[in-house]
PDB file of N, CA and C in Angstrom:
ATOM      1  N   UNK A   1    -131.472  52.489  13.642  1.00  0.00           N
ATOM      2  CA  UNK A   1    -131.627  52.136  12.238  1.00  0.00           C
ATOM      3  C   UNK A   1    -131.638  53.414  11.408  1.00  0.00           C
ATOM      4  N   UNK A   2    -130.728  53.475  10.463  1.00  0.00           N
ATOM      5  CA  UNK A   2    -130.689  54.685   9.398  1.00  0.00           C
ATOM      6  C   UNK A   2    -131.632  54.647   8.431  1.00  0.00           C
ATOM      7  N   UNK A   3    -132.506  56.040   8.640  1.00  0.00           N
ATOM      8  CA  UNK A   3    -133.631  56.244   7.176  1.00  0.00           C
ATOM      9  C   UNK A   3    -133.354  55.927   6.119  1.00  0.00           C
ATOM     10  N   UNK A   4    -133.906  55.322   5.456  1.00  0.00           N
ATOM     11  CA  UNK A   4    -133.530  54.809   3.751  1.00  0.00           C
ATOM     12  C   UNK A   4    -134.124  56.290   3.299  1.00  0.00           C
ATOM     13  N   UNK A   5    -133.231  56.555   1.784  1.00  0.00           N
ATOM     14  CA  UNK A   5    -133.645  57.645   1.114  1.00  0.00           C
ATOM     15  C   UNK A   5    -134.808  57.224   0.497  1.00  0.00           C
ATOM     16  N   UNK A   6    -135.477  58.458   0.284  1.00  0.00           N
ATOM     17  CA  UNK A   6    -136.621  58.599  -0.842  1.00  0.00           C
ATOM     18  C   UNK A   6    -135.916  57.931  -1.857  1.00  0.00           C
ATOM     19  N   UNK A   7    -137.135  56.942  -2.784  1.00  0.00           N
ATOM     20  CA  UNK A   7    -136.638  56.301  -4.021  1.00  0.00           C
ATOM     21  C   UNK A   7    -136.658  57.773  -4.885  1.00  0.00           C
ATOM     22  N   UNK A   8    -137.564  58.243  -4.839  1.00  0.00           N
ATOM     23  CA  UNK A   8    -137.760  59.415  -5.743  1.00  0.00           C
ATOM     24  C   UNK A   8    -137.647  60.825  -4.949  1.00  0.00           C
ATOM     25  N   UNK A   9    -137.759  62.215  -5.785  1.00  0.00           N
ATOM     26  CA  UNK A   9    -137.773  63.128  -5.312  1.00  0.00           C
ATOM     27  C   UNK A   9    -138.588  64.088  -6.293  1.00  0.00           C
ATOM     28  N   UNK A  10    -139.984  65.270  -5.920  1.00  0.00           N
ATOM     29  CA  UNK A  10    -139.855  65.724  -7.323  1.00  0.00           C
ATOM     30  C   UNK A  10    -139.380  67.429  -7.376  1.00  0.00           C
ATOM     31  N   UNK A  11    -138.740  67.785  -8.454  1.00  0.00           N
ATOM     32  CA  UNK A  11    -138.336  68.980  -8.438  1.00  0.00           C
ATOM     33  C   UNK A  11    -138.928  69.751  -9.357  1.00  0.00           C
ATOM     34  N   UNK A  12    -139.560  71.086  -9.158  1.00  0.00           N
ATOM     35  CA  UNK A  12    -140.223  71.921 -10.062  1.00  0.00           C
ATOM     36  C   UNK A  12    -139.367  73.056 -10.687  1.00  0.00           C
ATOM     37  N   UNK A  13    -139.422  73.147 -12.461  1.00  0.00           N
ATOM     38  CA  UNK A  13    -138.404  73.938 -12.761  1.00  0.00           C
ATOM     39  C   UNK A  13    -139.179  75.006 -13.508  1.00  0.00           C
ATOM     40  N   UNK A  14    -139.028  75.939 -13.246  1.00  0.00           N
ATOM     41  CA  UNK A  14    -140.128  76.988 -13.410  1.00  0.00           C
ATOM     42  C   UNK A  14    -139.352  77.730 -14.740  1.00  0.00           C
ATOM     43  N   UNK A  15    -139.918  78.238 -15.488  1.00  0.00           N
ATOM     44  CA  UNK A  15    -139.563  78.948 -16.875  1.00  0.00           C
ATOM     45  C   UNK A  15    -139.747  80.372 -16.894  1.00  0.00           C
ATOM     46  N   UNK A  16    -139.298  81.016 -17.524  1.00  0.00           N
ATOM     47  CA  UNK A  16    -138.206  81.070 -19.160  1.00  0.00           C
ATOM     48  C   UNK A  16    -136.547  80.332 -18.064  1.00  0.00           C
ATOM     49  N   UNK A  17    -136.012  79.725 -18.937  1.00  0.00           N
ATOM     50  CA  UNK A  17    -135.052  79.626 -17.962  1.00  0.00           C
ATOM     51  C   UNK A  17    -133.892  80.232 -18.899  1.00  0.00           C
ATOM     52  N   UNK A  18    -133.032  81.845 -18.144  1.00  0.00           N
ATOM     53  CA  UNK A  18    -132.647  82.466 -19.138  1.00  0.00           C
ATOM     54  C   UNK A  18    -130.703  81.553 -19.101  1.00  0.00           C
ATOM     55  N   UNK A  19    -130.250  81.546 -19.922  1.00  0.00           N
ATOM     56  CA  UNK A  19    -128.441  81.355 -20.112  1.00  0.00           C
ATOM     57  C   UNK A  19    -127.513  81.014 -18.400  1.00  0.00           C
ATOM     58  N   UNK A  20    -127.967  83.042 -18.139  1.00  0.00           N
ATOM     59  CA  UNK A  20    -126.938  83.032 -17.378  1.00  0.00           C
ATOM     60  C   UNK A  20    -127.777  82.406 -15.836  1.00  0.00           C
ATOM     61  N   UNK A  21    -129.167  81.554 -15.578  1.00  0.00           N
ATOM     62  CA  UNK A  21    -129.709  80.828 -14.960  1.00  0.00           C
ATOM     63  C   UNK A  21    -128.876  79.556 -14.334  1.00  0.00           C
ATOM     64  N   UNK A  22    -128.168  79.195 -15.472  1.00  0.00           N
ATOM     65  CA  UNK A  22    -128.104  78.051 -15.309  1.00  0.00           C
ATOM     66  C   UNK A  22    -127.132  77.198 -14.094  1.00  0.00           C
ATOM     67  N   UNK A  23    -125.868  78.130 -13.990  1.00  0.00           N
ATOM     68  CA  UNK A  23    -125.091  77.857 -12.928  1.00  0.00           C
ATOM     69  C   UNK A  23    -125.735  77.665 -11.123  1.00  0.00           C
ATOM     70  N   UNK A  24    -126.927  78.323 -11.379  1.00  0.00           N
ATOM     71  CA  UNK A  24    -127.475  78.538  -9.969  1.00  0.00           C
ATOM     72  C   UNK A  24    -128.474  77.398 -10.126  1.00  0.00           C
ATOM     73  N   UNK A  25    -129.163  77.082 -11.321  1.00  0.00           N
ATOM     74  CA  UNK A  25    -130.087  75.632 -10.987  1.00  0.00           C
ATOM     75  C   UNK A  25    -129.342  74.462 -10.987  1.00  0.00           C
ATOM     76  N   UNK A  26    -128.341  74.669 -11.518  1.00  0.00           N
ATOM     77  CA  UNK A  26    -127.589  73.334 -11.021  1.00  0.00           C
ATOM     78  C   UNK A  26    -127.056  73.140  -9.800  1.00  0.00           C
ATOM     79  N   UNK A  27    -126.111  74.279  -9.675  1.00  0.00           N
ATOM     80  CA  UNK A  27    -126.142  73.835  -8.256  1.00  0.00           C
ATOM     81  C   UNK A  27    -127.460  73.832  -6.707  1.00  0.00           C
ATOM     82  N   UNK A  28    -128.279  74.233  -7.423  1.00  0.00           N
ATOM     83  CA  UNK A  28    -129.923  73.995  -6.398  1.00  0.00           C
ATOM     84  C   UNK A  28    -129.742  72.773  -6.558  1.00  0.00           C
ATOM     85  N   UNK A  29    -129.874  72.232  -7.701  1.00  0.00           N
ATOM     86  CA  UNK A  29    -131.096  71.015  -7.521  1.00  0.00           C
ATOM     87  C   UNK A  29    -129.314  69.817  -7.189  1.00  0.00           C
ATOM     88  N   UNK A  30    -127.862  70.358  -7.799  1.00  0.00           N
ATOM     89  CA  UNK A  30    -127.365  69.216  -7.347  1.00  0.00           C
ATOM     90  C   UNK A  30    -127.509  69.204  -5.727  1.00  0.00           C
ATOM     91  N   UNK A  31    -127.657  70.561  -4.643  1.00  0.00           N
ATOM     92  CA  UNK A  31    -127.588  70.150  -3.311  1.00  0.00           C
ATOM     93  C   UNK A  31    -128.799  69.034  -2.731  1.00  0.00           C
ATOM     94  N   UNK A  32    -129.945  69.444  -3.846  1.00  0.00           N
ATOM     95  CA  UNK A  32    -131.386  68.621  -3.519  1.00  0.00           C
ATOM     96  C   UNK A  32    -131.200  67.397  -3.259  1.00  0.00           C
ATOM     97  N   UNK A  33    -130.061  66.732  -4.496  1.00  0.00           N
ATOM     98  CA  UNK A  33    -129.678  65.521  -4.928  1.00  0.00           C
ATOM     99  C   UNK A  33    -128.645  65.029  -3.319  1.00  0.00           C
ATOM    100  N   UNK A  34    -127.697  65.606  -3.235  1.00  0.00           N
ATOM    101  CA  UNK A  34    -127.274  65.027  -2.415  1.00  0.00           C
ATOM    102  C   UNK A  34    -127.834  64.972  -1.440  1.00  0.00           C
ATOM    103  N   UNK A  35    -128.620  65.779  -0.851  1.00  0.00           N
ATOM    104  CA  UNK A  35    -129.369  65.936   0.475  1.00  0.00           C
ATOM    105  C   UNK A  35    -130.232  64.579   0.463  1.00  0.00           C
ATOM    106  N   UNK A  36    -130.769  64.370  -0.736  1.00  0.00           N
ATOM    107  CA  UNK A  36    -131.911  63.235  -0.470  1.00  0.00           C
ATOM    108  C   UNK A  36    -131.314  61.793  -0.553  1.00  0.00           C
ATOM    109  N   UNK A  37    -130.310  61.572  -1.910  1.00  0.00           N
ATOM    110  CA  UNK A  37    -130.428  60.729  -2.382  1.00  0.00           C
ATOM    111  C   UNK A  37    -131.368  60.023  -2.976  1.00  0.00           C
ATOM    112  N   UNK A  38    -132.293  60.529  -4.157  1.00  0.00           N
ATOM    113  CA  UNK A  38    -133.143  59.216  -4.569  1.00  0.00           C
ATOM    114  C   UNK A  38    -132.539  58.739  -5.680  1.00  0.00           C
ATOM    115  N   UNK A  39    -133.168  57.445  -6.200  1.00  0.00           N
ATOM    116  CA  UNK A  39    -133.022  57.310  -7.266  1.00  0.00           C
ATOM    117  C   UNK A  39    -133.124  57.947  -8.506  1.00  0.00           C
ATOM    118  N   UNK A  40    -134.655  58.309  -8.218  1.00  0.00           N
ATOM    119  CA  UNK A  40    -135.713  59.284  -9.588  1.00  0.00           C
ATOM    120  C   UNK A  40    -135.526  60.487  -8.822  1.00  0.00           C
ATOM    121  N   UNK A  41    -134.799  61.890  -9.600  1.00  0.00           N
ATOM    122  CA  UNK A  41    -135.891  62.892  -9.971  1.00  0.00           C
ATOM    123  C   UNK A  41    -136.621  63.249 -10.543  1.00  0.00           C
ATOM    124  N   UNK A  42    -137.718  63.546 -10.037  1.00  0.00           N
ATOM    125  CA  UNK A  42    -139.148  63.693 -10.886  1.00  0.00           C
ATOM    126  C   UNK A  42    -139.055  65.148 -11.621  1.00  0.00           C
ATOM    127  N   UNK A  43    -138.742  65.559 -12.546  1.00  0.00           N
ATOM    128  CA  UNK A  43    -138.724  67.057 -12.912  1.00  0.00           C
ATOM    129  C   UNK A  43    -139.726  67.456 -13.352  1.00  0.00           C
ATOM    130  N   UNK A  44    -140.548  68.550 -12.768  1.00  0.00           N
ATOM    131  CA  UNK A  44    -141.821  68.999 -13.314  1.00  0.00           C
ATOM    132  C   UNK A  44    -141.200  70.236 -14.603  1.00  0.00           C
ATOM    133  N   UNK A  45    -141.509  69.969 -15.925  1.00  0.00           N
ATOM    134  CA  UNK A  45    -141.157  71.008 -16.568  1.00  0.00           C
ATOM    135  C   UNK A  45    -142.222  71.457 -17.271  1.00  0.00           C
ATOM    136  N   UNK A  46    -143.696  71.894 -16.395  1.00  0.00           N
ATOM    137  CA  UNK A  46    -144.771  72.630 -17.594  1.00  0.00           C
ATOM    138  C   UNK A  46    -144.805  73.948 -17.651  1.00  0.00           C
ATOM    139  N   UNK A  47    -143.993  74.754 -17.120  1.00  0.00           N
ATOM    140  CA  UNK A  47    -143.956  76.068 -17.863  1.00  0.00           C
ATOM    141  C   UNK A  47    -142.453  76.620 -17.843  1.00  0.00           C
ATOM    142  N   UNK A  48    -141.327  75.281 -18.674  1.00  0.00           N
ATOM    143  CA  UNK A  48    -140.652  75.849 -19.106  1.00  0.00           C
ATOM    144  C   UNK A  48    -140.694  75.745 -20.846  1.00  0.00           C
ATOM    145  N   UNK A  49    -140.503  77.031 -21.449  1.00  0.00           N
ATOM    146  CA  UNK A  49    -140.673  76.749 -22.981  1.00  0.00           C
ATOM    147  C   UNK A  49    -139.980  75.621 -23.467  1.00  0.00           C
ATOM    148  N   UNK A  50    -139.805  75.797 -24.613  1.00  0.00           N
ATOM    149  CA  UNK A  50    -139.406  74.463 -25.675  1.00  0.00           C
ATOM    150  C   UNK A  50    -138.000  75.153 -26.150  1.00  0.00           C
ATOM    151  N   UNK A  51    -136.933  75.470 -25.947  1.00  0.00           N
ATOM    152  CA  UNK A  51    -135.553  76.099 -26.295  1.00  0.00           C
ATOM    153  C   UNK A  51    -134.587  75.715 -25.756  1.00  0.00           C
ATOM    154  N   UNK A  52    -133.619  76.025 -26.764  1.00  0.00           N
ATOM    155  CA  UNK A  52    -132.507  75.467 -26.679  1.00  0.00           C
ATOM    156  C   UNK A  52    -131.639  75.593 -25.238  1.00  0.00           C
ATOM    157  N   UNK A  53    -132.143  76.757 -24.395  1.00  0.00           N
ATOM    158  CA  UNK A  53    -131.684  76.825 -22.767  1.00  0.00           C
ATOM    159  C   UNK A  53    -132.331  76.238 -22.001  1.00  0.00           C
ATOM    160  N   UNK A  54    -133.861  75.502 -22.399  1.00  0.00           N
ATOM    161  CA  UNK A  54    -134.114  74.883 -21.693  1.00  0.00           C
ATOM    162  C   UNK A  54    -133.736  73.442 -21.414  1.00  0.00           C
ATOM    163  N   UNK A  55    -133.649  72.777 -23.058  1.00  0.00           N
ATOM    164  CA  UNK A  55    -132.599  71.625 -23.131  1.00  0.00           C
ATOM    165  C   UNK A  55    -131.463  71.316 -22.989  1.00  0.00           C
ATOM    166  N   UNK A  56    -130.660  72.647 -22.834  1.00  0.00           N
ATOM    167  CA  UNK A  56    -129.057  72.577 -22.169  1.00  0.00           C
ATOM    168  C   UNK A  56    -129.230  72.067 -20.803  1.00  0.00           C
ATOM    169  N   UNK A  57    -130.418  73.478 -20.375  1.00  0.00           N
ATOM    170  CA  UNK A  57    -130.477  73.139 -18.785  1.00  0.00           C
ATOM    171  C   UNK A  57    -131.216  71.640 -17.852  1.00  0.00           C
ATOM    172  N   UNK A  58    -131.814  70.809 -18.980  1.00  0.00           N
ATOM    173  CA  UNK A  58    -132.367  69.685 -18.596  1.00  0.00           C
ATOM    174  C   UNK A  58    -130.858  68.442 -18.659  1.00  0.00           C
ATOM    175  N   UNK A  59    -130.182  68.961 -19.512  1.00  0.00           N
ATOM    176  CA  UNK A  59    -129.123  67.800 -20.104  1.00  0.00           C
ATOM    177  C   UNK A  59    -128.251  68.062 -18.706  1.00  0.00           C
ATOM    178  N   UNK A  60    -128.248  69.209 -18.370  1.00  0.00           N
ATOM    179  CA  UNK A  60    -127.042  69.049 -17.265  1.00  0.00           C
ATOM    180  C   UNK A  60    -127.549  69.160 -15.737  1.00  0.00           C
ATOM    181  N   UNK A  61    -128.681  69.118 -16.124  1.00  0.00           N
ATOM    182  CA  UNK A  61    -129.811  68.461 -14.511  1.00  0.00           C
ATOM    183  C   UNK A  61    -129.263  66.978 -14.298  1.00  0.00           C
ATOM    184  N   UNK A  62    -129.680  66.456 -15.859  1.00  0.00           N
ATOM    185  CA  UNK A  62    -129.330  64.759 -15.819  1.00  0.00           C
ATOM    186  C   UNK A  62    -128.174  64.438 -15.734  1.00  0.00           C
ATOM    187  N   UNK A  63    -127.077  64.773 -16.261  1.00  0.00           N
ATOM    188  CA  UNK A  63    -126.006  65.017 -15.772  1.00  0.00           C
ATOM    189  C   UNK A  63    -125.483  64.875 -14.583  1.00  0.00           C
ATOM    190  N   UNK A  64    -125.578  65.801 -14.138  1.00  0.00           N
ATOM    191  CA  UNK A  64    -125.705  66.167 -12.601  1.00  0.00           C
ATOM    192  C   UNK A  64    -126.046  64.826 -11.765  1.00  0.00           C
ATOM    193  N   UNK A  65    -127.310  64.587 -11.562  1.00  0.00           N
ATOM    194  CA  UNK A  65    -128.326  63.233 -11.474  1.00  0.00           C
ATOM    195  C   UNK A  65    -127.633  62.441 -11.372  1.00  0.00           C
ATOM    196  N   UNK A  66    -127.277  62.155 -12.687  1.00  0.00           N
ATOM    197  CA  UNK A  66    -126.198  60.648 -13.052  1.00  0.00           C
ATOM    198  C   UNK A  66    -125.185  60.587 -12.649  1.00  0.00           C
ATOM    199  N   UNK A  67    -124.403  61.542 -11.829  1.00  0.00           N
ATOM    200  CA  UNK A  67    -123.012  62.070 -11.483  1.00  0.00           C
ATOM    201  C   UNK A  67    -123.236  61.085  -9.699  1.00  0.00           C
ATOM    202  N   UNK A  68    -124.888  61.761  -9.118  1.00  0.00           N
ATOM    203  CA  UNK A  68    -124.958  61.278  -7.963  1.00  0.00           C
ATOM    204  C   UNK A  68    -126.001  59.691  -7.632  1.00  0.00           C
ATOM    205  N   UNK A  69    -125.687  59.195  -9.077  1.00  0.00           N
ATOM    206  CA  UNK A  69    -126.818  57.314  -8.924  1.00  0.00           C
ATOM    207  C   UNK A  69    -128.128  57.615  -9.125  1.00  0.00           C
ATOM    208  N   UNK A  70    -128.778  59.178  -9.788  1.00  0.00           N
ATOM    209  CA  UNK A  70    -129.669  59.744  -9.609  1.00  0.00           C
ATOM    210  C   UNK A  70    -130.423  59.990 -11.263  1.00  0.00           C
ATOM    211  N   UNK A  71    -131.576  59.463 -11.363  1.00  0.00           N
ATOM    212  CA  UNK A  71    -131.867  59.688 -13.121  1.00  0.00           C
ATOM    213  C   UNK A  71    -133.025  60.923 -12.924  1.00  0.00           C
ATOM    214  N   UNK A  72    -132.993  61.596 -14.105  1.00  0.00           N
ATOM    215  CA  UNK A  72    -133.879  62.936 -14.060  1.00  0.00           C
ATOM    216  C   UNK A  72    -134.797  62.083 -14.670  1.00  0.00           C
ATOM    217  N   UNK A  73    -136.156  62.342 -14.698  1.00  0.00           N
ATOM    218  CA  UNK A  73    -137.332  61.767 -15.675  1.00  0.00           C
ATOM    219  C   UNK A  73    -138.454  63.427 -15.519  1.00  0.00           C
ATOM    220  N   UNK A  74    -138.587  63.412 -16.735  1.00  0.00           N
ATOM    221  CA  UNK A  74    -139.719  64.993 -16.996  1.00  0.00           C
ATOM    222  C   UNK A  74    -141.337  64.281 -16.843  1.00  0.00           C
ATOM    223  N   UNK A  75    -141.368  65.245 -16.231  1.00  0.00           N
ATOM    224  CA  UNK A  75    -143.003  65.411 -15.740  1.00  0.00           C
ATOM    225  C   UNK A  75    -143.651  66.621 -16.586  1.00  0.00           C
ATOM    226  N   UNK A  76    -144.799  66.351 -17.105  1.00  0.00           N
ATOM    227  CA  UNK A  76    -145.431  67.759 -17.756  1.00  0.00           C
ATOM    228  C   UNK A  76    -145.003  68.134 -18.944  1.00  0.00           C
ATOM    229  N   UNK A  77    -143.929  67.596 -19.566  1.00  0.00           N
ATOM    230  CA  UNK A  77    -142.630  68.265 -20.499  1.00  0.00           C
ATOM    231  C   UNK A  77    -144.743  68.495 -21.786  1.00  0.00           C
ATOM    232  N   UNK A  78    -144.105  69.567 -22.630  1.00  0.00           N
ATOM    233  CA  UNK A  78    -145.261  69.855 -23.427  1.00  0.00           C
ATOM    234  C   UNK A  78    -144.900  69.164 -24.525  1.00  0.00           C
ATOM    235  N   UNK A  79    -145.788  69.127 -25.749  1.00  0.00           N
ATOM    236  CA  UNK A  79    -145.296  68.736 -27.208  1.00  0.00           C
ATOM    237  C   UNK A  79    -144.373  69.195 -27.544  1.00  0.00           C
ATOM    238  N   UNK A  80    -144.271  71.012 -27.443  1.00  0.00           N
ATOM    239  CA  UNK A  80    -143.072  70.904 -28.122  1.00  0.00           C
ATOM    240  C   UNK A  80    -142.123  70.763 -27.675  1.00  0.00           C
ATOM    241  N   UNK A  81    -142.012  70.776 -26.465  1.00  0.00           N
ATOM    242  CA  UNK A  81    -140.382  70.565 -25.454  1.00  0.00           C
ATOM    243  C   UNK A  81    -140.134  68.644 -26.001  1.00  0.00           C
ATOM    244  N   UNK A  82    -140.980  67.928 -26.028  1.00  0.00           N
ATOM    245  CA  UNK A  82    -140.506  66.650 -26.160  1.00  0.00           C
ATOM    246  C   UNK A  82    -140.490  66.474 -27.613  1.00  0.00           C
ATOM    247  N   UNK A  83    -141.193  67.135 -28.937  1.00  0.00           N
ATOM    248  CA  UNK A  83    -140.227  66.945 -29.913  1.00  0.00           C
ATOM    249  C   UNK A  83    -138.888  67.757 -30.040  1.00  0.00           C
ATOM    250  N   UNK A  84    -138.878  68.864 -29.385  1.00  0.00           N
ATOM    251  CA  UNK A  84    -137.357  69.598 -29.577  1.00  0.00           C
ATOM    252  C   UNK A  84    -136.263  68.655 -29.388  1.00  0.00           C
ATOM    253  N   UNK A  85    -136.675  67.925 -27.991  1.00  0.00           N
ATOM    254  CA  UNK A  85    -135.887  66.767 -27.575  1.00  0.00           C
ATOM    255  C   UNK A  85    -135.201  65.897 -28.566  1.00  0.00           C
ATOM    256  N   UNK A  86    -136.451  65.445 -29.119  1.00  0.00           N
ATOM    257  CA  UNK A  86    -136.390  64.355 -30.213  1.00  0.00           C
ATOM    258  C   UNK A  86    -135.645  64.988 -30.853  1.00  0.00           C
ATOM    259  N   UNK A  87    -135.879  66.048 -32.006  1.00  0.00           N
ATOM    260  CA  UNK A  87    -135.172  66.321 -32.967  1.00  0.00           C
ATOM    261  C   UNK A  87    -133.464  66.167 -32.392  1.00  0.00           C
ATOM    262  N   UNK A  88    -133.408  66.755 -31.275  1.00  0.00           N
ATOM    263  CA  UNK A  88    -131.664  66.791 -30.624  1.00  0.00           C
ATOM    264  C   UNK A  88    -131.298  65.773 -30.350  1.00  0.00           C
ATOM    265  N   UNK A  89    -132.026  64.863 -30.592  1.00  0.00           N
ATOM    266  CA  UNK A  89    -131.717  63.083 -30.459  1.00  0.00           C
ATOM    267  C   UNK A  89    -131.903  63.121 -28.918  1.00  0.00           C
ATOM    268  N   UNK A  90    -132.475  63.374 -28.022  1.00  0.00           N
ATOM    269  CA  UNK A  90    -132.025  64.027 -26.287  1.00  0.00           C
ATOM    270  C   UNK A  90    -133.305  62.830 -25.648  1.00  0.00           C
ATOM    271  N   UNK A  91    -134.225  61.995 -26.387  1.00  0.00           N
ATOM    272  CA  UNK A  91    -135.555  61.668 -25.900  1.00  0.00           C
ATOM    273  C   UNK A  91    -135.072  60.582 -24.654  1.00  0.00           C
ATOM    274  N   UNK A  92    -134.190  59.471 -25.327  1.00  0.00           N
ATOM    275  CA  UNK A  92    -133.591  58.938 -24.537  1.00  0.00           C
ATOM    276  C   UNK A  92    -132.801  59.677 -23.371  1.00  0.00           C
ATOM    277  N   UNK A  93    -132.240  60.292 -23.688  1.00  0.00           N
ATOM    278  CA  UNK A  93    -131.239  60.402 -22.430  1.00  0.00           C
ATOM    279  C   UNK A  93    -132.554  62.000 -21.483  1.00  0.00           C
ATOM    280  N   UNK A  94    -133.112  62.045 -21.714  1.00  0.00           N
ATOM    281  CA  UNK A  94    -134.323  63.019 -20.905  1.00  0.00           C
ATOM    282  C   UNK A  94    -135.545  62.367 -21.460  1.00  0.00           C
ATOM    283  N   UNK A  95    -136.159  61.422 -20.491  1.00  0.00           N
ATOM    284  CA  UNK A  95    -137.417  60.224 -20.433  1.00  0.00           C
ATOM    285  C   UNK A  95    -138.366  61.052 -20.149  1.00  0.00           C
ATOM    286  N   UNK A  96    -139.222  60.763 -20.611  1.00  0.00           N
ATOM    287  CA  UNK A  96    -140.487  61.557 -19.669  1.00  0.00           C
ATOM    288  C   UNK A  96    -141.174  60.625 -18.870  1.00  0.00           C
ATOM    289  N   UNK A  97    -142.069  60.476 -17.661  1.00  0.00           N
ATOM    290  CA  UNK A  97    -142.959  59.745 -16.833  1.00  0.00           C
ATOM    291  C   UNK A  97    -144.047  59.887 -17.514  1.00  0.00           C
ATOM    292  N   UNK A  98    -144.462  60.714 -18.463  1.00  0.00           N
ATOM    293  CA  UNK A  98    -146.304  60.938 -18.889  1.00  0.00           C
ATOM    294  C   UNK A  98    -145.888  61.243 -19.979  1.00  0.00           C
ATOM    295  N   UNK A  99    -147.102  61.328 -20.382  1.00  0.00           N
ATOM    296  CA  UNK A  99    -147.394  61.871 -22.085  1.00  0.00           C
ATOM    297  C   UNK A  99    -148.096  63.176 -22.090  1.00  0.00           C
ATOM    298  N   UNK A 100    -148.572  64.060 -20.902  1.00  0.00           N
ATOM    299  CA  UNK A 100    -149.665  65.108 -20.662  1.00  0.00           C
ATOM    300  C   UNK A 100    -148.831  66.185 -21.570  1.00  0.00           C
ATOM    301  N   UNK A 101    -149.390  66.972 -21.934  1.00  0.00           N
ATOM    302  CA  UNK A 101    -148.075  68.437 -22.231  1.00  0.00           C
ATOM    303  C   UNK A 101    -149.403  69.495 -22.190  1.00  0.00           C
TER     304      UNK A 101
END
């Protein structure tokens, strides 16, 4: 009998996350993705700031995610990372699991 995947998985994204970062966390966390298969990634984001590289780099986590049947959901995200969101219209398409910041 073949292991069913984890429904979920969680991944911790540690901050400042600078520009030229970004090519290498994507491809981390897309190998994570395929390796596991879950549904949910759980993204822990409490000490990445509230900026515009950090919301590039969340949009193309989910991205990514959605590429493999896989939804990102933020864990930890702070106030201001989840109004930055908002303002970028981004709330929907990057959910959070909590309200903590």
């Amino acid at each position: 009998m073949a292991a069913r995947p984890p429904s979920s998985i969680l991944l911790v994204i540690r901050g400042p996350i600078a520009r030229s970062d970004l090519p290498g966390l994507c491809e981390r966390v897309c190998a994570a993705l395929t390796a596991a298969a879950p549904a949910v990634a759980r993204c822990d984001v409490r000490t990445v700031p509230a900026d515009a590289v950090t919301a590039d780099a969340l949009c193309r986590l989910q991205l990514a995610a959605r590429r493999t049947g896989c939804e990102v959901r933020l864990l930890g995200a702070s106030r201001e990372l989840r109004e930055l969101l908002d303002l970028m219209g981004l709330r929907d398409v990057l959910p959070a699991d909590d309200d903590a910041g």
